[in-house]
Protein backbone atom coordinates (compact mmCIF):
# COMPACT_ATOMS: atom_id res chain seq x y z
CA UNK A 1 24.39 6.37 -9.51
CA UNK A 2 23.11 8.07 -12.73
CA UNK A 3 24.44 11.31 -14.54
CA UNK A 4 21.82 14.43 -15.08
CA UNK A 5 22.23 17.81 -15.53
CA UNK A 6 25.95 16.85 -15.82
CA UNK A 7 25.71 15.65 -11.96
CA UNK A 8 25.28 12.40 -10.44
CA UNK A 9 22.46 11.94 -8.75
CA UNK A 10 21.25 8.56 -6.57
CA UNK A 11 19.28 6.18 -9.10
CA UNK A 12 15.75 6.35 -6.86
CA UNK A 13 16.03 10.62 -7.60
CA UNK A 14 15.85 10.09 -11.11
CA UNK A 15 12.75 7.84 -11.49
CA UNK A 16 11.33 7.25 -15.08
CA UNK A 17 14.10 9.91 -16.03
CA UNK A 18 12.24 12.85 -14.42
CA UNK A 19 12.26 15.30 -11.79
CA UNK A 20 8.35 16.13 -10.47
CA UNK A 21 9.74 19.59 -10.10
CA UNK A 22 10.65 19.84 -13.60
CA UNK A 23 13.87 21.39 -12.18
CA UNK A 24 11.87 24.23 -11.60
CA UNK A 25 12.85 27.04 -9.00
CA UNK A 26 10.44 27.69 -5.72
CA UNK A 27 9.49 30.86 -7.69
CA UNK A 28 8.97 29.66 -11.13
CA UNK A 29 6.52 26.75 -9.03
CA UNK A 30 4.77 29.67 -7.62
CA UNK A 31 3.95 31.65 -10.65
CA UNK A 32 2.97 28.30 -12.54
CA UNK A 33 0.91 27.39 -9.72
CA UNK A 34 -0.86 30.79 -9.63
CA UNK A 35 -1.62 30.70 -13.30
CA UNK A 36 -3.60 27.20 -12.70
CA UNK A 37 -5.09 28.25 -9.41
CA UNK A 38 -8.78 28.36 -10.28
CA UNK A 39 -10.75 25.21 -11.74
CA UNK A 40 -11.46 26.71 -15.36
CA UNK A 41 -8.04 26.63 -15.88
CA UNK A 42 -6.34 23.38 -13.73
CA UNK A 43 -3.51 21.79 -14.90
CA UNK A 44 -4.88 18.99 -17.42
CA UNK A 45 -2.95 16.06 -19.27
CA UNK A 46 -2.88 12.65 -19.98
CA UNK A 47 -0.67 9.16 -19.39
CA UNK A 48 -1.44 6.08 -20.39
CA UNK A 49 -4.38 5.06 -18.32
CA UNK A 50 -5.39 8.32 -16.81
CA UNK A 51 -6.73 12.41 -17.62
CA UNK A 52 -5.63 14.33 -14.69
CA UNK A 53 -7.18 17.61 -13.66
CA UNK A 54 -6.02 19.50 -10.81
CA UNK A 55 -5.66 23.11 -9.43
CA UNK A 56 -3.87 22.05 -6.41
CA UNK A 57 -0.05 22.30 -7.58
CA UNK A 58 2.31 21.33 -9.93
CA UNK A 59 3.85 18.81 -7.83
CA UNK A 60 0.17 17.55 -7.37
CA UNK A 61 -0.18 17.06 -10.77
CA UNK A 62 3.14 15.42 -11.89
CA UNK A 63 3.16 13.29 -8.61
CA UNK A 64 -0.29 12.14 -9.78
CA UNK A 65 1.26 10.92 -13.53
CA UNK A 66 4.14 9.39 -12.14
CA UNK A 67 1.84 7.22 -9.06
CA UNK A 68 -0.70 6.57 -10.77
CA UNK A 69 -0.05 4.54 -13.60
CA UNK A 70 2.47 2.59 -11.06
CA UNK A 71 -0.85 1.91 -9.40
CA UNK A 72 -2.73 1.24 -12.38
CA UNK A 73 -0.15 -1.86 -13.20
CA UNK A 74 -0.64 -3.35 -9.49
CA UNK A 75 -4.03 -2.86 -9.84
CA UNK A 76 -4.34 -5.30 -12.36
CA UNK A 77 -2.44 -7.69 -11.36
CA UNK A 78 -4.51 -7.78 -7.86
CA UNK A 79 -7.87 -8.05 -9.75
CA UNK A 80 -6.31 -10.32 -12.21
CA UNK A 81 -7.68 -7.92 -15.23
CA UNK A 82 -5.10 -7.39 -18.66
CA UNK A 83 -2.33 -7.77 -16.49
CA UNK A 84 0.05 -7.83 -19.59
CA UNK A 85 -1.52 -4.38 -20.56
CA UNK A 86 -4.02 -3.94 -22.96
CA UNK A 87 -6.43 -0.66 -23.68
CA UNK A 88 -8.92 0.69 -21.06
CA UNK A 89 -10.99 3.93 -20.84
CA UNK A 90 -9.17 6.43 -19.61
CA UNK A 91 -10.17 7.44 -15.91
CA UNK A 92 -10.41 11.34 -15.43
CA UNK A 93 -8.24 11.98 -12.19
CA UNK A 94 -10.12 15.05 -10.62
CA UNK A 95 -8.17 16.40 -7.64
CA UNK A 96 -9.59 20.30 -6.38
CA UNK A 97 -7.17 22.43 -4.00
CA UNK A 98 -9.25 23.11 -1.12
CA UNK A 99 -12.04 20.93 0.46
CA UNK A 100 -14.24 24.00 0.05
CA UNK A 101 -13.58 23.62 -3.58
CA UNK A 102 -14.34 20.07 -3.71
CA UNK A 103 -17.59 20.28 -1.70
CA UNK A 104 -19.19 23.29 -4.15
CA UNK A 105 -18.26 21.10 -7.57
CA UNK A 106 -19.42 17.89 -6.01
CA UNK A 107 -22.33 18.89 -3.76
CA UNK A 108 -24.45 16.34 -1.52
CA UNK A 109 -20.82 14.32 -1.30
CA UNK A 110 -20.98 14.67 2.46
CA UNK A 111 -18.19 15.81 5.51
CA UNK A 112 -16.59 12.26 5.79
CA UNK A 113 -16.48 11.67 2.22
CA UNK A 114 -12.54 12.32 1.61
CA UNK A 115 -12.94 11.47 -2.61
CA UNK A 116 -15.37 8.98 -4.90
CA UNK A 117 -15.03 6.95 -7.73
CA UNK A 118 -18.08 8.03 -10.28
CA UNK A 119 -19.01 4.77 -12.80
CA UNK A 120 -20.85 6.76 -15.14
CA UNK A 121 -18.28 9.36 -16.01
CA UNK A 122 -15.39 7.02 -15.16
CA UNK A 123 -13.76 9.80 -12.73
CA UNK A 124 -12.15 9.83 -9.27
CA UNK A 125 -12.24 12.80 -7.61
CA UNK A 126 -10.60 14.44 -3.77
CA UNK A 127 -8.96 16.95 -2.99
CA UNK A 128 -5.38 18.61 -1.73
CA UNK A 129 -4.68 18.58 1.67
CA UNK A 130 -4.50 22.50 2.22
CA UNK A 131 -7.04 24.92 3.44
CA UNK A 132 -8.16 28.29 1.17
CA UNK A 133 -5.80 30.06 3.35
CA UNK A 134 -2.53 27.89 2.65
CA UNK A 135 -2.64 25.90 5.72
CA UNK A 136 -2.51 22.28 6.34
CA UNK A 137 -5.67 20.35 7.23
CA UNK A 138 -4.64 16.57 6.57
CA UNK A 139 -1.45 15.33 5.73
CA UNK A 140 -0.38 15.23 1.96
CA UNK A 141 -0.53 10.96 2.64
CA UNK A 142 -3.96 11.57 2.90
CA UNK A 143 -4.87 12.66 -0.41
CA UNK A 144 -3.06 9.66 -1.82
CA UNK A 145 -4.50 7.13 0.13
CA UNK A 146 -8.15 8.63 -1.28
CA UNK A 147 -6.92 8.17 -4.48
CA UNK A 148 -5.57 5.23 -4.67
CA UNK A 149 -8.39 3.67 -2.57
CA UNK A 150 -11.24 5.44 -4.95
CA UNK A 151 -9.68 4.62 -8.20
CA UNK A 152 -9.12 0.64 -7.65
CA UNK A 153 -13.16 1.34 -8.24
CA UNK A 154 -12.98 1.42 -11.24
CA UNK A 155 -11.35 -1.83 -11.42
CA UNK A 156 -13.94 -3.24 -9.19
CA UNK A 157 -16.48 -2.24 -12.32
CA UNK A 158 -14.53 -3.18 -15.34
CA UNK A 159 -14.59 -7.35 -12.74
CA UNK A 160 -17.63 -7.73 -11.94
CA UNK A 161 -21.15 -6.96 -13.37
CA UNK A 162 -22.96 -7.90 -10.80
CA UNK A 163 -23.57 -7.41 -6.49
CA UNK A 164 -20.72 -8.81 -4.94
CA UNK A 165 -19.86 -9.25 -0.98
CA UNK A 166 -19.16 -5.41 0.32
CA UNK A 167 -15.46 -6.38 1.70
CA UNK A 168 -14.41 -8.14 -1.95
CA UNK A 169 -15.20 -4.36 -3.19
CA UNK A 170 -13.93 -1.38 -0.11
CA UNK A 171 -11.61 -4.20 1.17
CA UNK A 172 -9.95 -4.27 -1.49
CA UNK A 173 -9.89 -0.85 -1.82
CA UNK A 174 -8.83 -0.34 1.30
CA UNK A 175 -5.33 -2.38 0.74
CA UNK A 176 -4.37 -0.34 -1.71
CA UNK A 177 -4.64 2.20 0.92
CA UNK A 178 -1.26 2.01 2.16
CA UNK A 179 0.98 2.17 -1.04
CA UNK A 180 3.39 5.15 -0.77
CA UNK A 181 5.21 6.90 -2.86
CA UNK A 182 9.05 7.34 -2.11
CA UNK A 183 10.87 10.44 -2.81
CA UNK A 184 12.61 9.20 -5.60
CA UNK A 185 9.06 8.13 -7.55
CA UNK A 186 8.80 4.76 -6.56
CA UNK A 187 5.30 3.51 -5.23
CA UNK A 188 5.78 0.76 -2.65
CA UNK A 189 2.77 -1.09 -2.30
CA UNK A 190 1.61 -3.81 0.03
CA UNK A 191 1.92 -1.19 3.18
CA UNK A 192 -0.19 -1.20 6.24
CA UNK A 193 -2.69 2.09 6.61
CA UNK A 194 -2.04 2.18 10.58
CA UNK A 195 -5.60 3.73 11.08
CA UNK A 196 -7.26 0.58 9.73
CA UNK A 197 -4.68 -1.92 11.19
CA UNK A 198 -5.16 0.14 14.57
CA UNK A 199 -9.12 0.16 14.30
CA UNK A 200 -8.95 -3.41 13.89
CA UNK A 201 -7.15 -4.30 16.41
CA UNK A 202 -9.13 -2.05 18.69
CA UNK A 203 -12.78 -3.37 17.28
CA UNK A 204 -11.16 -7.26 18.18
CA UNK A 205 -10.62 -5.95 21.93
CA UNK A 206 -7.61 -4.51 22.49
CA UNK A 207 -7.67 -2.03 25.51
CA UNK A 208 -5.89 0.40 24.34
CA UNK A 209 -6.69 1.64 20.50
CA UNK A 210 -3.37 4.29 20.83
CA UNK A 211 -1.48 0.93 22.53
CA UNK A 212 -2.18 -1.61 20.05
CA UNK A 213 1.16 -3.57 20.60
CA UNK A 214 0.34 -4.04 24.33
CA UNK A 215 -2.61 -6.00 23.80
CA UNK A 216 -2.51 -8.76 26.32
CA UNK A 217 -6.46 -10.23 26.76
CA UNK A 218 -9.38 -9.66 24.09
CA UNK A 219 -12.24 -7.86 25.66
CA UNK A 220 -14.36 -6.39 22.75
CA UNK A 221 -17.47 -4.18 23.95
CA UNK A 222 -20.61 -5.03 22.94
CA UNK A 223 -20.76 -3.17 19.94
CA UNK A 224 -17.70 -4.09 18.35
CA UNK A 225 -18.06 -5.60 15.15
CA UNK A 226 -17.45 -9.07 13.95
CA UNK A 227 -15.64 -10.61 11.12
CA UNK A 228 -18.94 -12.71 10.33
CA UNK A 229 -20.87 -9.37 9.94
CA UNK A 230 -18.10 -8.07 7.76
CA UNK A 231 -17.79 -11.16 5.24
CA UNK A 232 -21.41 -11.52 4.93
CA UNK A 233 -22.75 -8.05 4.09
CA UNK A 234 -23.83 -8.45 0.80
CA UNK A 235 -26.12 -5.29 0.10
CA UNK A 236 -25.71 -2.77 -2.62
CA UNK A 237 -23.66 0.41 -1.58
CA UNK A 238 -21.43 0.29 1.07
CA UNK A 239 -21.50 -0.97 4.57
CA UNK A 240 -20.75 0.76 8.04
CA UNK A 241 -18.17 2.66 8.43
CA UNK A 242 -16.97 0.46 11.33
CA UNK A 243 -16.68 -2.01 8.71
CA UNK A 244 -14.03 -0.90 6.68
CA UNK A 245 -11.07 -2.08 8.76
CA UNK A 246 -12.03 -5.44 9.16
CA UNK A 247 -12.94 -5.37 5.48
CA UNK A 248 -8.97 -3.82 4.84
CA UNK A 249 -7.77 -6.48 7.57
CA UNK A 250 -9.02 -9.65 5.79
CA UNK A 251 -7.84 -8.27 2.79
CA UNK A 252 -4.41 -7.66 4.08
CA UNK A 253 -4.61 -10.86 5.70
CA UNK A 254 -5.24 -13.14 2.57
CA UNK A 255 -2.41 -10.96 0.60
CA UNK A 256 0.28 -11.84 3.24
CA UNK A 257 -0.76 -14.45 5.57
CA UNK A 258 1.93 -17.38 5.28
CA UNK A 259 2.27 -21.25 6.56
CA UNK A 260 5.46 -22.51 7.80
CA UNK A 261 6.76 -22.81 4.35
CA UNK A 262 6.25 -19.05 3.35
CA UNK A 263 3.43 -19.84 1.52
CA UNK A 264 1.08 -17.10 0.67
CA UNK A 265 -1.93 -19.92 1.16
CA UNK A 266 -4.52 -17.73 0.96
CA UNK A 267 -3.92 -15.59 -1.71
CA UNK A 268 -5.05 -17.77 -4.29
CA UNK A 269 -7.95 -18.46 -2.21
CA UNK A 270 -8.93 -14.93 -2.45
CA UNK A 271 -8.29 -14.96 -6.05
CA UNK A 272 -10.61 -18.05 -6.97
CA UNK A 273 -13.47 -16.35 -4.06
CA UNK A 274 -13.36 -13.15 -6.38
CA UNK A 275 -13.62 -15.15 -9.60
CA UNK A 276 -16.48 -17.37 -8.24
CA UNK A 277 -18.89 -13.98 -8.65
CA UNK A 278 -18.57 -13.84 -11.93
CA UNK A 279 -19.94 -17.62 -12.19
CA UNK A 280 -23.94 -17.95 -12.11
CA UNK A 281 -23.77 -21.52 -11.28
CA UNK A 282 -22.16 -20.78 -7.76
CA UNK A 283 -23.42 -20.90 -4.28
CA UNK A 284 -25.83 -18.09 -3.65
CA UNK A 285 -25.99 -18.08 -0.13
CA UNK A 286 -22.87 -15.81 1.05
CA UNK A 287 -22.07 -16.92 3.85
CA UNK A 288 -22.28 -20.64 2.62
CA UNK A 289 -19.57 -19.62 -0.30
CA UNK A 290 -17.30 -18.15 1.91
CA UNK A 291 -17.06 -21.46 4.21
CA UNK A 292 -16.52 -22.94 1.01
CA UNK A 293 -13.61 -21.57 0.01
CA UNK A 294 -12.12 -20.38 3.16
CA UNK A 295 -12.10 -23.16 5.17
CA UNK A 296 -13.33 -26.25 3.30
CA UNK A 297 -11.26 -25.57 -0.28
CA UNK A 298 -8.48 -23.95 1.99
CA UNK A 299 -7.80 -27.04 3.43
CA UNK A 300 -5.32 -25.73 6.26
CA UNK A 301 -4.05 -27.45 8.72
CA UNK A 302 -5.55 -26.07 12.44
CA UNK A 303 -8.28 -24.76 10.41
CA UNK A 304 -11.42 -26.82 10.19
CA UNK A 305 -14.46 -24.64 10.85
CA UNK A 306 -15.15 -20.70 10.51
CA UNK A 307 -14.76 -20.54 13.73
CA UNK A 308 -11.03 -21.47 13.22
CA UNK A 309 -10.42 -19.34 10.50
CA UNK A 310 -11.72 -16.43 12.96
CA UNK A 311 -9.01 -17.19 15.47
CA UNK A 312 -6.20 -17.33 13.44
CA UNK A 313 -6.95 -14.26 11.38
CA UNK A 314 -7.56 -12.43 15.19
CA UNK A 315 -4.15 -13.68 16.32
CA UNK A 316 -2.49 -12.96 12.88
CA UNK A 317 -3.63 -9.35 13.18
CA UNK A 318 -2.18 -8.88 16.95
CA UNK A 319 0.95 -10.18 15.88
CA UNK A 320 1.03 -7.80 12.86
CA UNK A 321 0.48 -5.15 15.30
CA UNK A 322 3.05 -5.73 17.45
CA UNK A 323 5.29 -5.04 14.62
CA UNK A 324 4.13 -2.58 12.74
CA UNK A 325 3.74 -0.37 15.97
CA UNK A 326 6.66 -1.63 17.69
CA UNK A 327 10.18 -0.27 17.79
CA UNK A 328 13.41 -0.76 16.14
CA UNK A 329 14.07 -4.09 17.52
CA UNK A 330 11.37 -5.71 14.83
CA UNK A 331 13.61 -5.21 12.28
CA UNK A 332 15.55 -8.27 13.79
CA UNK A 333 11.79 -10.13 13.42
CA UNK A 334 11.52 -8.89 10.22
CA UNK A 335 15.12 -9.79 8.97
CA UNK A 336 14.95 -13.13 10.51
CA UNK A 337 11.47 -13.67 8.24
CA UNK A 338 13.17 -12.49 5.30
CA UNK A 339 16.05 -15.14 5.59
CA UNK A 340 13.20 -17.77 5.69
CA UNK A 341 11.38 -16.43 3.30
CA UNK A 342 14.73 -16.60 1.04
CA UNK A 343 15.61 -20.29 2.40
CA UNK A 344 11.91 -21.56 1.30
CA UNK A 345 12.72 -19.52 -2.25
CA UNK A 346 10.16 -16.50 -1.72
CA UNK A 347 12.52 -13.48 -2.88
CA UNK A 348 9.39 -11.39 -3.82
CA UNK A 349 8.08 -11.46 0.17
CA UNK A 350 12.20 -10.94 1.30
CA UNK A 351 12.01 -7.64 -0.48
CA UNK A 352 9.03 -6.50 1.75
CA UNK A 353 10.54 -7.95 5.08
CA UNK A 354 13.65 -6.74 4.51
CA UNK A 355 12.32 -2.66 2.68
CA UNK A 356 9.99 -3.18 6.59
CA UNK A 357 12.70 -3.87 8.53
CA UNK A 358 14.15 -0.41 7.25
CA UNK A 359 11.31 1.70 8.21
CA UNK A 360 12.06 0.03 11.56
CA UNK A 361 16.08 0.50 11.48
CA UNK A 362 16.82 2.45 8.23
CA UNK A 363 20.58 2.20 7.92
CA UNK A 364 20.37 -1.55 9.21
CA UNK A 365 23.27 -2.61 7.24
CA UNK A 366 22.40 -6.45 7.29
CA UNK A 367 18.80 -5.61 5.52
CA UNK A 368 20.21 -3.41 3.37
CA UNK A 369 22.85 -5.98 2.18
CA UNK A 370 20.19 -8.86 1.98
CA UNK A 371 17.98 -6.27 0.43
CA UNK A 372 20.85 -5.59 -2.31
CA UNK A 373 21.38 -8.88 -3.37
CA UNK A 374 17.96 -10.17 -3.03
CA UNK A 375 16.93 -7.20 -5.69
CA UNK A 376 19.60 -8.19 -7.86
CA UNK A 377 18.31 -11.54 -8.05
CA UNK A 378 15.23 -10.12 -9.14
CA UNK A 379 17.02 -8.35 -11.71
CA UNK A 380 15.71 -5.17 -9.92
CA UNK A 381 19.10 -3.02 -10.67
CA UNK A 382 18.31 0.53 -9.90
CA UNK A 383 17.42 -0.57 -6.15
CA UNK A 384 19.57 -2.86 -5.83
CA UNK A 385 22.56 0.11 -6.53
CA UNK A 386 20.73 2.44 -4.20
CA UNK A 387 20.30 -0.26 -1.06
CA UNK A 388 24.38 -0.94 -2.09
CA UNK A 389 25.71 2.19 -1.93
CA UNK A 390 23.65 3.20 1.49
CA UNK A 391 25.58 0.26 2.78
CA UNK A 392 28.81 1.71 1.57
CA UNK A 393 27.56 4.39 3.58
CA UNK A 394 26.83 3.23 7.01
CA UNK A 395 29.85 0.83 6.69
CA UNK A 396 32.33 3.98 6.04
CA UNK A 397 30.68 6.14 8.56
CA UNK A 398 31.48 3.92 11.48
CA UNK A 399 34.63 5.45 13.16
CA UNK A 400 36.72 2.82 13.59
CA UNK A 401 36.19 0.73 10.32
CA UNK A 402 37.52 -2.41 11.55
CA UNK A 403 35.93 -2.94 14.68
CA UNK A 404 32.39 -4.83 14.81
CA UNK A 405 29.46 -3.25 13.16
CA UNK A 406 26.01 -3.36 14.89
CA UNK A 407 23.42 -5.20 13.65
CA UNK A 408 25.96 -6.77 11.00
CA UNK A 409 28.00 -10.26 10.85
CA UNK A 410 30.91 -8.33 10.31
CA UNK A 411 33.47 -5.04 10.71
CA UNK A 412 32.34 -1.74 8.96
CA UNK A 413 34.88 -2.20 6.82
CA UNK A 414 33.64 -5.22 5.50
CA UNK A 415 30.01 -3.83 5.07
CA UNK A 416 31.40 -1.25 2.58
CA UNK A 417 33.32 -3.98 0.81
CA UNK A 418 30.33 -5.89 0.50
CA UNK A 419 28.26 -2.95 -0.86
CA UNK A 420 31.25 -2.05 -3.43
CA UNK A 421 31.43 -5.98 -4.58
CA UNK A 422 27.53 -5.45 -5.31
CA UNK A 423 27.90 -2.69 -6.90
């Protein structure tokens, strides 16, 4: 808990000590808005790392400063580029109000074109989620995912100089697709987009593309795509847009996939594949270089051909699936991989079980003790307080505090204690 205003307020409400509305009323927000509705005179500023530029809202443009350099930081470390800071060109964030709008400043862009990353004046630009009218055509998410998927582009110049495999580029993109920003100002990243995770699994055969957890047998059509296709395209542009989600799902895969001993194995694969396009002397043949380094450098056990590699990525994706679409009773898979993930020493992976498991059950009160003291060990303290005192919460609001609490190894009165002692 933190004091502002001369009121205490929970710790994730007072991000980077400010409010997006400025503590603003609805009508002060209005008028402001109003004076910045028209292009000529958008809201402008700068952070860090970014120019923003926006007539879609105030809370557009402050939500922008306070996500985007959050992004900007994971960014780097995922590219490996100045990850302990250092200067960049600034990136003009361009975001118009209407889709109209953004169609008549950036003509020849195209209906299915939801934003762009442009090289030569180092912008991203998309648009709000609202029509000319006022009325919602695409969920607010939306626009964020755009932007945080164009602007990694800009990343993907600063790498590499030269043609690279399409997937290493809107892949990679794509993962940074899911990151969401909480109400408090905190961008989570490492989510699932559950359009690309749901293409994918459809594309690999499931039956049922609004059923992906019931997948049972594998009976792709003969136009679904294949991984091979995906990791091999190596043309300049883009590829298909049936590609993408096989692009974001090998992405996602070598970011999270672990062995038995929590071991993100693949991730460093990924790391050294990326660097290896920077080095003339390498393989030139593409499909060649990724056998290489995914299955002959890899070195995993149950993994000796592509072919391999193919079959454990397919049945890695099913099983993520199954979660991510299932119901509440995953948190209890997802709790159960934190605690392994914390036996084999991985508190960095517990804290995105255990923040999952919440989506699934949000006032679990065993992941939100776990997730309390597995954030303090990170010396995380803000979120650690704010999972604490929701367990102080959910252990007080059973009725009868010293009877068995649900989902807990323990009374309700003992949850609360446990918060307070971590506290």
């Amino acid at each position: 808990i933190r004091t502002k205003g001369g009121k205490e307020v929970a710790v994730e409400d007072v991000f980077a000590g400010t409010d997006p509305t400025g503590g603003m009323s609805e009508e002060d927000l209005l008028k402001l808005d109003k004076e910045h509705s028209d292009w000529d005179n958008a809201y402008s500023s700068e952070t860090d790392n970014y120019r923003y530029r926006t007539n879609a809202g105030f809370l557009v443009h402050e939500t922008s400063r306070i996500a985007m350099e959050q992004m900007n930081q994971f960014y780097r470390k995922i590219f490996d580029y100045k990850k302990g800071g250092g200067s960049m060109r600034r990136c003009e964030v361009r975001v118009w109000k209407t889709r109209g709008e953004f169609d008549t400043y950036n003509p020849g862009t195209g209906p299915t074109v939801g934003g762009f990353y442009s090289p030569s004046e180092n912008s991203v630009s998309t648009y709000g989620p609202r029509t000319s009218d006022g009325f919602m055509q695409q969920p607010i998410e939306e626009l964020w995912s755009s932007l945080y998927h164009e602007a990694s582009h800009q990343f993907t110049r600063m790498v590499w100089k030269t043609l690279i495999p399409t997937w290493l580029n809107e892949g990679t993109a794509s993962y940074f697709e899911g990151a969401a920003i909480l109400p408090g100002g905190f961008v989570e990243t490492n989510r699932i987009p559950e359009s690309r995770l749901r293409n994918t699994v459809y594309q690999i055969g499931g039956k049922n593309p609004e059923d992906p957890v019931s997948v049972e047998k594998l009976e792709p059509g003969p136009d679904a795509v294949k991984l091979w296709e995906v990791v091999t395209y190596f043309q300049p542009g883009s590829y298909p847009g049936s590609h993408y989600s096989f692009g974001w799902a090998m992405v996602y895969f070598c970011m999270n996939y672990e062995n038995d001993s929590c071991e993100r194995v693949y991730e460093p694969v990924y790391k050294d594949f990326m660097r290896s396009y920077t080095d003339s002397g390498e393989e030139k043949n593409v499909g060649k270089r990724f056998k290489k380094y995914f299955v002959e450098e890899a070195e995993l056990p149950g993994v000796e051909s592509y072919e391999d590699l193919e079959e454990r990525w397919k049945e890695w994706v099913l099983n993520l699936s199954r979660i991510e679409f299932g119901g509440p009773e995953q948190a209890d898979v997802l709790i159960a991989r934190a605690k392994k993930q914390l036996e084999f020493e991985k508190p960095e992976y517990a804290v995105d079980s255990l923040r999952w498991a919440l989506r699934k059950r949000p006032d679990d009160p065993l992941a939100l003790r776990l997730l309390g003291e597995t954030l303090t060990e990170l010396k995380s303290q803000d979120a650690a307080l704010f999972a604490f005192r929701r367990l102080v919460s959910v252990g007080r609001a059973q009725a009868d505090r010293d009877a068995a609490l649900a989902h807990y190894d323990g009374t309700g009165a003992e949850a609360a204690a446990a918060g307070l002692a971590g506290i």
